[in-house]
C-alpha atoms as a PDB file:
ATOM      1  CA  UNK A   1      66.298  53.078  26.894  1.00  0.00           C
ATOM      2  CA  UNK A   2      65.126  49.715  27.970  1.00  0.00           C
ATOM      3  CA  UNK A   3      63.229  47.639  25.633  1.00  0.00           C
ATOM      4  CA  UNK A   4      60.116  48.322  26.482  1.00  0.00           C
ATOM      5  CA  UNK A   5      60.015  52.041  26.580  1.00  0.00           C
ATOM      6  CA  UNK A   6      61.547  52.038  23.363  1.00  0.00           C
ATOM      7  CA  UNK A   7      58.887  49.844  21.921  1.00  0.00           C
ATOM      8  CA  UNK A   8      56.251  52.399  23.702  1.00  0.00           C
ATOM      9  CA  UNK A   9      58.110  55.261  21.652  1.00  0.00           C
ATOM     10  CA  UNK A  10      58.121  53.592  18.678  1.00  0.00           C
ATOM     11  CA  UNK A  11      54.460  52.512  18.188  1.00  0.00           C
ATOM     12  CA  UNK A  12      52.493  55.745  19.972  1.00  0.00           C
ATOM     13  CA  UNK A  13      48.598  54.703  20.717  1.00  0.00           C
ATOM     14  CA  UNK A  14      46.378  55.184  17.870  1.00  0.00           C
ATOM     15  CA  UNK A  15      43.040  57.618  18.027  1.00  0.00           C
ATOM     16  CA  UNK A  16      41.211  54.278  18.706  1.00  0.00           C
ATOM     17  CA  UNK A  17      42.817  53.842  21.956  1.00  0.00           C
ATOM     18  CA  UNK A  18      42.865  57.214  23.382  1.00  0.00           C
ATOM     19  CA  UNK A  19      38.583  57.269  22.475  1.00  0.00           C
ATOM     20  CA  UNK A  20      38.525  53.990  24.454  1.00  0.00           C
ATOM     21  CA  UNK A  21      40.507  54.455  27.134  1.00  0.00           C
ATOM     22  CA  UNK A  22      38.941  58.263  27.545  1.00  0.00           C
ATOM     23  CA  UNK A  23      35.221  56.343  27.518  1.00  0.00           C
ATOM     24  CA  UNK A  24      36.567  54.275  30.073  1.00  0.00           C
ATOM     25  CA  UNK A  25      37.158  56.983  32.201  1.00  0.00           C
ATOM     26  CA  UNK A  26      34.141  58.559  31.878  1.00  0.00           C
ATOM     27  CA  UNK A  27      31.929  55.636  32.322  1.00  0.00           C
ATOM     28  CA  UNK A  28      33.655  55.161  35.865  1.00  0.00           C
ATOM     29  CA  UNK A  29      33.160  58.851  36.361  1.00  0.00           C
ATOM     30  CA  UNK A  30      29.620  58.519  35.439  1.00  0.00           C
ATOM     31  CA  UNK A  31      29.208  55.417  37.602  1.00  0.00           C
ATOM     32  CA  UNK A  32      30.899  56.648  40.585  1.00  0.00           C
ATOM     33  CA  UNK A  33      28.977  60.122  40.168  1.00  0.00           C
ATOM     34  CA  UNK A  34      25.397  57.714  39.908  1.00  0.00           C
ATOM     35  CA  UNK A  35      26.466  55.938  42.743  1.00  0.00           C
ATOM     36  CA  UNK A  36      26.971  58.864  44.932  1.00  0.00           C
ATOM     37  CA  UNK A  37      23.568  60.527  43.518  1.00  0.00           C
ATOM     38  CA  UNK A  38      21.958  57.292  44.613  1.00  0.00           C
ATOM     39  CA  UNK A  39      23.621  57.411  48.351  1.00  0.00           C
ATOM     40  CA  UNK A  40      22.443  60.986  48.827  1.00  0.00           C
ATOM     41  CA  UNK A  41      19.022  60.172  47.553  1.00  0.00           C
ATOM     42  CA  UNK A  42      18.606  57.299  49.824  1.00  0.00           C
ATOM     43  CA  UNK A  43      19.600  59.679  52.630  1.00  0.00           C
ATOM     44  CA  UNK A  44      16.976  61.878  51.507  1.00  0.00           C
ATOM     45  CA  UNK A  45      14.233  59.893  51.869  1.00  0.00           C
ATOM     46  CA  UNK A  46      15.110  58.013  55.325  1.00  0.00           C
ATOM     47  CA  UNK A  47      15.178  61.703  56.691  1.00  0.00           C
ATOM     48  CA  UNK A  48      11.650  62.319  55.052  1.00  0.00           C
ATOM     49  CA  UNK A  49      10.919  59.043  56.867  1.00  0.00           C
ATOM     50  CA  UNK A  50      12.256  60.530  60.133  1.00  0.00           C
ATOM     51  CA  UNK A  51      10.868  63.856  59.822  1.00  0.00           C
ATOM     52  CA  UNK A  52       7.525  62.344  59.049  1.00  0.00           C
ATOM     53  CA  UNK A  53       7.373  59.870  61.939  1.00  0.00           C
ATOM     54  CA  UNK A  54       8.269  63.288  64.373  1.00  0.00           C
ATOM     55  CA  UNK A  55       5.357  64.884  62.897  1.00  0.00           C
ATOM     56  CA  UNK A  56       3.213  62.244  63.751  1.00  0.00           C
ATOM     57  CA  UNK A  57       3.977  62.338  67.740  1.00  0.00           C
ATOM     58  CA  UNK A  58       3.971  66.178  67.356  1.00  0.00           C
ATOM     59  CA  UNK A  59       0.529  65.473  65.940  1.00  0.00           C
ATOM     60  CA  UNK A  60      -0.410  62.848  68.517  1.00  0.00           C
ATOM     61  CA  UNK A  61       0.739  64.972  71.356  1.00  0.00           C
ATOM     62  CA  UNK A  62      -1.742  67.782  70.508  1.00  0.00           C
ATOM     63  CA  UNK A  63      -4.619  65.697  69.488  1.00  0.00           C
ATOM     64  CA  UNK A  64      -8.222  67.624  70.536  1.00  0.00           C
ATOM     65  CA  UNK A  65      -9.964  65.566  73.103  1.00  0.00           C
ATOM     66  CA  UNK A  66     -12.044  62.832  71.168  1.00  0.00           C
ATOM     67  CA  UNK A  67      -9.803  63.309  68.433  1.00  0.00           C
ATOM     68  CA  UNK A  68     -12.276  64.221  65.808  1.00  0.00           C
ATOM     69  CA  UNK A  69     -11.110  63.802  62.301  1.00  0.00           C
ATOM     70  CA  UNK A  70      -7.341  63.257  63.554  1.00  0.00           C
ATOM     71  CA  UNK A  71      -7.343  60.296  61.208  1.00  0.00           C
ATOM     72  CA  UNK A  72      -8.497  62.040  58.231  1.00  0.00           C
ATOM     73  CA  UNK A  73      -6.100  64.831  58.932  1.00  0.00           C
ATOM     74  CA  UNK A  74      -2.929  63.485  59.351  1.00  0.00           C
ATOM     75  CA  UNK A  75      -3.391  61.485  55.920  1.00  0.00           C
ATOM     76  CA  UNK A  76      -3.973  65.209  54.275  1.00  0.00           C
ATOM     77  CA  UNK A  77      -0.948  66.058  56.019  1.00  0.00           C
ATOM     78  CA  UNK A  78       1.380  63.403  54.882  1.00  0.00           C
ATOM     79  CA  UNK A  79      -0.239  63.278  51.359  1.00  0.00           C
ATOM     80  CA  UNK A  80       1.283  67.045  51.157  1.00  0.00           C
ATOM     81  CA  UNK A  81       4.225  66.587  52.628  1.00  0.00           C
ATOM     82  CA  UNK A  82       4.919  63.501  50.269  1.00  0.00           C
ATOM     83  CA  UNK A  83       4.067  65.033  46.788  1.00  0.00           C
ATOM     84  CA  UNK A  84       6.234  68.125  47.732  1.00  0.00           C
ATOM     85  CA  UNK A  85       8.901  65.541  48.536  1.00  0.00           C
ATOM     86  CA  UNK A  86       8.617  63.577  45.017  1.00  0.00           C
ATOM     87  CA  UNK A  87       7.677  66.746  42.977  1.00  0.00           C
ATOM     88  CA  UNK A  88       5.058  66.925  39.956  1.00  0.00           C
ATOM     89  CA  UNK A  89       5.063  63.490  37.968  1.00  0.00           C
ATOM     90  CA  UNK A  90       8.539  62.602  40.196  1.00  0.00           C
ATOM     91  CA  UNK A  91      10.384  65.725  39.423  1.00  0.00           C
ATOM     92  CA  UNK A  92      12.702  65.623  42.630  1.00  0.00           C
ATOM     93  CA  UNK A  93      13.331  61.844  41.875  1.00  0.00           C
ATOM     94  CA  UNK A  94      16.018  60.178  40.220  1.00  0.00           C
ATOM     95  CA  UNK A  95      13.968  58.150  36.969  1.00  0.00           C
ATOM     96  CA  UNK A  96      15.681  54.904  38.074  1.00  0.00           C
ATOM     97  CA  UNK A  97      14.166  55.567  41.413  1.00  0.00           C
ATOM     98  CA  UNK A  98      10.891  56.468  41.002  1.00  0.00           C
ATOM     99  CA  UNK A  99       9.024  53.347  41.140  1.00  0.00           C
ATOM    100  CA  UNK A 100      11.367  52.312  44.751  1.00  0.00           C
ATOM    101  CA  UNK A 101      10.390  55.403  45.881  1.00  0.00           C
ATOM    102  CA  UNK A 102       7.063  55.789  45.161  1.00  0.00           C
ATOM    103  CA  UNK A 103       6.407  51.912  46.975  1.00  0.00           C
ATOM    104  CA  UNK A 104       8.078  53.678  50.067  1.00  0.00           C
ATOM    105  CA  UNK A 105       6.068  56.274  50.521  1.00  0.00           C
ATOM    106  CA  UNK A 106       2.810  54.092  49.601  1.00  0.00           C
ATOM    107  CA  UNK A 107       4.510  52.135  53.205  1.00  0.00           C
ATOM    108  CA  UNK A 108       5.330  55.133  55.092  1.00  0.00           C
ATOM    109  CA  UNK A 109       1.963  55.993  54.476  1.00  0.00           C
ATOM    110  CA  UNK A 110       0.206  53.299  55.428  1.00  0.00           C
ATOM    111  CA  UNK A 111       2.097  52.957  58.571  1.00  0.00           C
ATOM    112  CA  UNK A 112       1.199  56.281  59.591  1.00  0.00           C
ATOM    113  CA  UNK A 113      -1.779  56.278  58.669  1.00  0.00           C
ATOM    114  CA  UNK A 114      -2.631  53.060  60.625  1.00  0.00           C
ATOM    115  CA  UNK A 115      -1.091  54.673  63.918  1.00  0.00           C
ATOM    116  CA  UNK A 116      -3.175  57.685  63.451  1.00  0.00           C
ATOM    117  CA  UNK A 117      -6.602  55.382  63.174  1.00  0.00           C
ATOM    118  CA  UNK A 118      -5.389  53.946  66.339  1.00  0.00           C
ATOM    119  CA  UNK A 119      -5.105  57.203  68.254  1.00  0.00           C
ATOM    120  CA  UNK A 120      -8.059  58.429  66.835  1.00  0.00           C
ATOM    121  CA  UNK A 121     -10.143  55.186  68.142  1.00  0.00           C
ATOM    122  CA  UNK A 122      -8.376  55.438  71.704  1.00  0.00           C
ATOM    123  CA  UNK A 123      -8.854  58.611  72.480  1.00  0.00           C
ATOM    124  CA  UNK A 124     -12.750  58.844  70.942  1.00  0.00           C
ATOM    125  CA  UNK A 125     -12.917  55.244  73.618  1.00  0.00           C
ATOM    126  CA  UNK A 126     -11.438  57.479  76.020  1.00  0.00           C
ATOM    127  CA  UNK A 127     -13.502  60.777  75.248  1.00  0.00           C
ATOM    128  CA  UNK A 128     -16.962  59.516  75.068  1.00  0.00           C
ATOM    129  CA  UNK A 129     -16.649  56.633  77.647  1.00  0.00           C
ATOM    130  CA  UNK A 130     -16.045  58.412  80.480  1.00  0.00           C
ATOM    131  CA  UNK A 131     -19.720  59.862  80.432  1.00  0.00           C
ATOM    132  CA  UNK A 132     -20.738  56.365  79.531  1.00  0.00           C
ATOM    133  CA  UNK A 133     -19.079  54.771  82.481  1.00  0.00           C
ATOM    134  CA  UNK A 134     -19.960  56.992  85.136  1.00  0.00           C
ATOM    135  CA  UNK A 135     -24.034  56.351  83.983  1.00  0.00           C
ATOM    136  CA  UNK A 136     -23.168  52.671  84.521  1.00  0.00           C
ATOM    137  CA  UNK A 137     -21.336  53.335  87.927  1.00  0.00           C
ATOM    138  CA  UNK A 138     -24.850  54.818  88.649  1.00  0.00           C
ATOM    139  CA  UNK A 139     -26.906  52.105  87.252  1.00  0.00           C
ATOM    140  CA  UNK A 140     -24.291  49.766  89.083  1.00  0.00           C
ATOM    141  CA  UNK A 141     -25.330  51.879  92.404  1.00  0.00           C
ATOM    142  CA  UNK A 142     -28.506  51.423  92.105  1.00  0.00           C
ATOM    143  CA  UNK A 143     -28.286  47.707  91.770  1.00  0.00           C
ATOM    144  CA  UNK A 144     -26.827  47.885  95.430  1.00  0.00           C
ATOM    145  CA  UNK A 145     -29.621  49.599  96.270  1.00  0.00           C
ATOM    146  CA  UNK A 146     -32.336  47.589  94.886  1.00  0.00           C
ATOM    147  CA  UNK A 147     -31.222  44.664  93.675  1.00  0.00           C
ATOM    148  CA  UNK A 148     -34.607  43.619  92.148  1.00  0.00           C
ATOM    149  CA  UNK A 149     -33.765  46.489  89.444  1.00  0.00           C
ATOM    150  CA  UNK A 150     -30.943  44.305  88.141  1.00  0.00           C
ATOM    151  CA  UNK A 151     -32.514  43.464  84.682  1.00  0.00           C
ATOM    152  CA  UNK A 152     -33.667  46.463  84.190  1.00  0.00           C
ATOM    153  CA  UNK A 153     -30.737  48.555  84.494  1.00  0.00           C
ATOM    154  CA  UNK A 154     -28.824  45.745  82.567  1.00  0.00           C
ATOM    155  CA  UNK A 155     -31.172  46.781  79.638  1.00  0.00           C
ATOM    156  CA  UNK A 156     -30.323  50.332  80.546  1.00  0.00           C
ATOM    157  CA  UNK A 157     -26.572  50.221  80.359  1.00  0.00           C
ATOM    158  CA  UNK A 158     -26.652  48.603  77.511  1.00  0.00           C
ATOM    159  CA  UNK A 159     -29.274  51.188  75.747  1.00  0.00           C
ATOM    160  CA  UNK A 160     -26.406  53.802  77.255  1.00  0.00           C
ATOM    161  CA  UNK A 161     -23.766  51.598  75.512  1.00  0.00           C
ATOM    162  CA  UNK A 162     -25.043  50.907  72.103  1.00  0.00           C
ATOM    163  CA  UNK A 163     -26.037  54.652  71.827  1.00  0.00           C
ATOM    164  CA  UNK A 164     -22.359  55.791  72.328  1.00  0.00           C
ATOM    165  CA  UNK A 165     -20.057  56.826  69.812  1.00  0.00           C
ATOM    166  CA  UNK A 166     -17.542  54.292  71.228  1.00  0.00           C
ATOM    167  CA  UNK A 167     -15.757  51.979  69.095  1.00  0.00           C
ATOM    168  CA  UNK A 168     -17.667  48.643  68.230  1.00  0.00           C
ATOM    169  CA  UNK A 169     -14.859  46.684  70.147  1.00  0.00           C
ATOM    170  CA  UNK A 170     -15.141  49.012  73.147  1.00  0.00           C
ATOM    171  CA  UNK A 171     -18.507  48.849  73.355  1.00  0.00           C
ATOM    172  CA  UNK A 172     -18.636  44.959  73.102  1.00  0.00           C
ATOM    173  CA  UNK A 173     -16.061  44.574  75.808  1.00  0.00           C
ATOM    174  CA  UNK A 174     -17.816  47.345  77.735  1.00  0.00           C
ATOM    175  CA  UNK A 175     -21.211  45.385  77.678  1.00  0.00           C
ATOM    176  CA  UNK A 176     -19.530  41.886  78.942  1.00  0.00           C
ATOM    177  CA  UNK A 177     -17.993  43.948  82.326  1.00  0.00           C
ATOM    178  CA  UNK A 178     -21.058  46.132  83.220  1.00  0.00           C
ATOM    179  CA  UNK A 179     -23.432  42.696  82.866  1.00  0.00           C
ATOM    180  CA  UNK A 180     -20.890  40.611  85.175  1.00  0.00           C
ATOM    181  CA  UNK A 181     -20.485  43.871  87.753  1.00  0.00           C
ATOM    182  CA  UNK A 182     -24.578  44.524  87.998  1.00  0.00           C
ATOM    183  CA  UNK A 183     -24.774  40.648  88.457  1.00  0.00           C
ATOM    184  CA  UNK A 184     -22.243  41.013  91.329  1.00  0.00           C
ATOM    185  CA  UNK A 185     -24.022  43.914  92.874  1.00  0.00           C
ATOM    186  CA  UNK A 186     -26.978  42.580  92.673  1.00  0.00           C
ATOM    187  CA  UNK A 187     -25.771  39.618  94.401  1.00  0.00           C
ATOM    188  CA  UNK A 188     -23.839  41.579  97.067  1.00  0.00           C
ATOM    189  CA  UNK A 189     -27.558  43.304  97.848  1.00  0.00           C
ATOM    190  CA  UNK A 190     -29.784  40.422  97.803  1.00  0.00           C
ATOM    191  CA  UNK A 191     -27.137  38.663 100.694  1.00  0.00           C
ATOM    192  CA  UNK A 192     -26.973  42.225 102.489  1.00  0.00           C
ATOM    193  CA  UNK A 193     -30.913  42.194 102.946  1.00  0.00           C
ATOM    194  CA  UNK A 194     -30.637  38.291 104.269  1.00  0.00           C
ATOM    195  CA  UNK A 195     -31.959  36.645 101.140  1.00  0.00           C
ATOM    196  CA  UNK A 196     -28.800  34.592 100.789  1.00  0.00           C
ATOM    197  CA  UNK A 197     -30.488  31.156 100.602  1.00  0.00           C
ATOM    198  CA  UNK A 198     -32.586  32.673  97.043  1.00  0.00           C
ATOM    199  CA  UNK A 199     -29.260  34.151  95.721  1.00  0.00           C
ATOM    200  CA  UNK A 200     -27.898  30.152  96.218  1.00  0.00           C
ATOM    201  CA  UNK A 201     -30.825  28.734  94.435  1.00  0.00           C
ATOM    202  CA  UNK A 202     -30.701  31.289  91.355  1.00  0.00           C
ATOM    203  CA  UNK A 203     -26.945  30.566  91.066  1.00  0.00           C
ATOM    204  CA  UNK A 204     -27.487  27.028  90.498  1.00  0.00           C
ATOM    205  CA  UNK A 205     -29.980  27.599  88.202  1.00  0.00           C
ATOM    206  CA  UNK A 206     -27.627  29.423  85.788  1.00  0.00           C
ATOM    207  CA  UNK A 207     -25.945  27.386  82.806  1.00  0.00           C
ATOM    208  CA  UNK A 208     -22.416  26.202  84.309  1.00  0.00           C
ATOM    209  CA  UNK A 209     -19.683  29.565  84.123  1.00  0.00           C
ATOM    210  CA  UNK A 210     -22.710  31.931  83.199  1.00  0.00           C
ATOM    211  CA  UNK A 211     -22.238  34.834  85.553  1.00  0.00           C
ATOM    212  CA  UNK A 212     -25.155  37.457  84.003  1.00  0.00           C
ATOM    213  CA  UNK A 213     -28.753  37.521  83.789  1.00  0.00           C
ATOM    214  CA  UNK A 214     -30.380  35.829  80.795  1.00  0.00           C
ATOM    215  CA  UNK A 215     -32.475  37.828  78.741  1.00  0.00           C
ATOM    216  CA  UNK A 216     -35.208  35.460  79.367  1.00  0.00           C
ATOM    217  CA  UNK A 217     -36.285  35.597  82.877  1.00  0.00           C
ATOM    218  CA  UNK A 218     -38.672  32.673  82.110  1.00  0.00           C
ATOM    219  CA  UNK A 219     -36.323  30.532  81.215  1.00  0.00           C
ATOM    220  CA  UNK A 220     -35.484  27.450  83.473  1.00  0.00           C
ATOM    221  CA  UNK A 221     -32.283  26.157  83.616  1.00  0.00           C
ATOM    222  CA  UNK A 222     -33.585  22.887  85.516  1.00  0.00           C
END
């Protein structure tokens, strides 16, 4: 035999080495099962991602008109599908996970649940404004009509507006248009019944880029 296999022969490894070198093995076994534990786990949970974000747009696409409480339900419906996805006290999670997880669902969550707030708002906006708009197309009418009534209906629309159950940005933006469009109908009617040379005078009289009435009809701009 060469020299080193009979060296090999002569001086078989002790009990200490075969213990080491069989913990050796099963440390990469255990590592190499972890790792693949981890991998699967992390494909778990970007499919509950996935199937949670096609929930949502199921959800959207059936929201009621108005959208009452849409916002309230979706976060019951994602707080149920979540704990059944972690389990009791994180039962379905790996330990050394738990935390990570945890902090992605908390996002997943709050992403969600910020869409769904959204949608709600939009489609209450949509819902209850289009009663609200087509009283102001009548007040705007009206203006047309008798363009003396300007203030008044101003003070209308805006009774109509603040009443609503639109959103506090909808109804602010909704208060700056229907002021400038009465202002322009009124305009439109005061020229159409040949008092065009008044209309001039009042429109220099406003304050420079003002466009509505003020709610001081007193008040001189001079």
């Amino acid at each position: 035999y060469p020299a080193a296999m009979r060296t090999a022969i002569a001086t078989p490894p002790t009990m200490a080495d075969v213990m080491a070198e069989l913990c050796a093995n099963l440390v990469r076994l255990g590592f190499r099962s972890r790792r693949s534990e981890l991998d699967d786990f992390h494909g778990k949970l970007v499919d509950f991602n996935l199937q949670t974000d096609l929930a949502f747009e199921e959800a959207k696409r059936n929201v009621q008109p108005g959208a009452e409480g849409f916002h309230k339900g979706w976060e019951a419906d994602f707080d149920s599908r979540a704990r059944a996805f972690f389990g009791e006290g994180g039962a379905n999670i790996p330990p050394s996970m738990r935390q990570k997880v945890d902090l992605a669902l908390v996002e997943q969550n709050k992403r969600l649940s910020e869409r769904a707030q959204r949608t709600e708002l939009d489609e209450r906006d949509r819902y209850h404004g289009e009663d609200v708009v087509k009283s102001l197309l009548d007040l705007q009418n009206g203006t047309a009509a008798a363009p003396d009534t300007a203030k008044d209906n101003i003070a209308r629309g805006n009774s109509l507006i603040e009443s609503s159950r639109l959103s506090p940005q909808a109804k602010d933006r909704l208060r700056r248009n229907f002021a400038a469009d009465v202002e322009e109908y009124a305009v439109r009617g005061r020229i159409e019944r040949g008092d065009g040379e008044s209309v001039i005078d009042d429109l220099k009289k406003r304050p420079k880029g003002s466009m509505t009435f003020d709610a001081n009809p007193d008040k001189d701009y001079a």
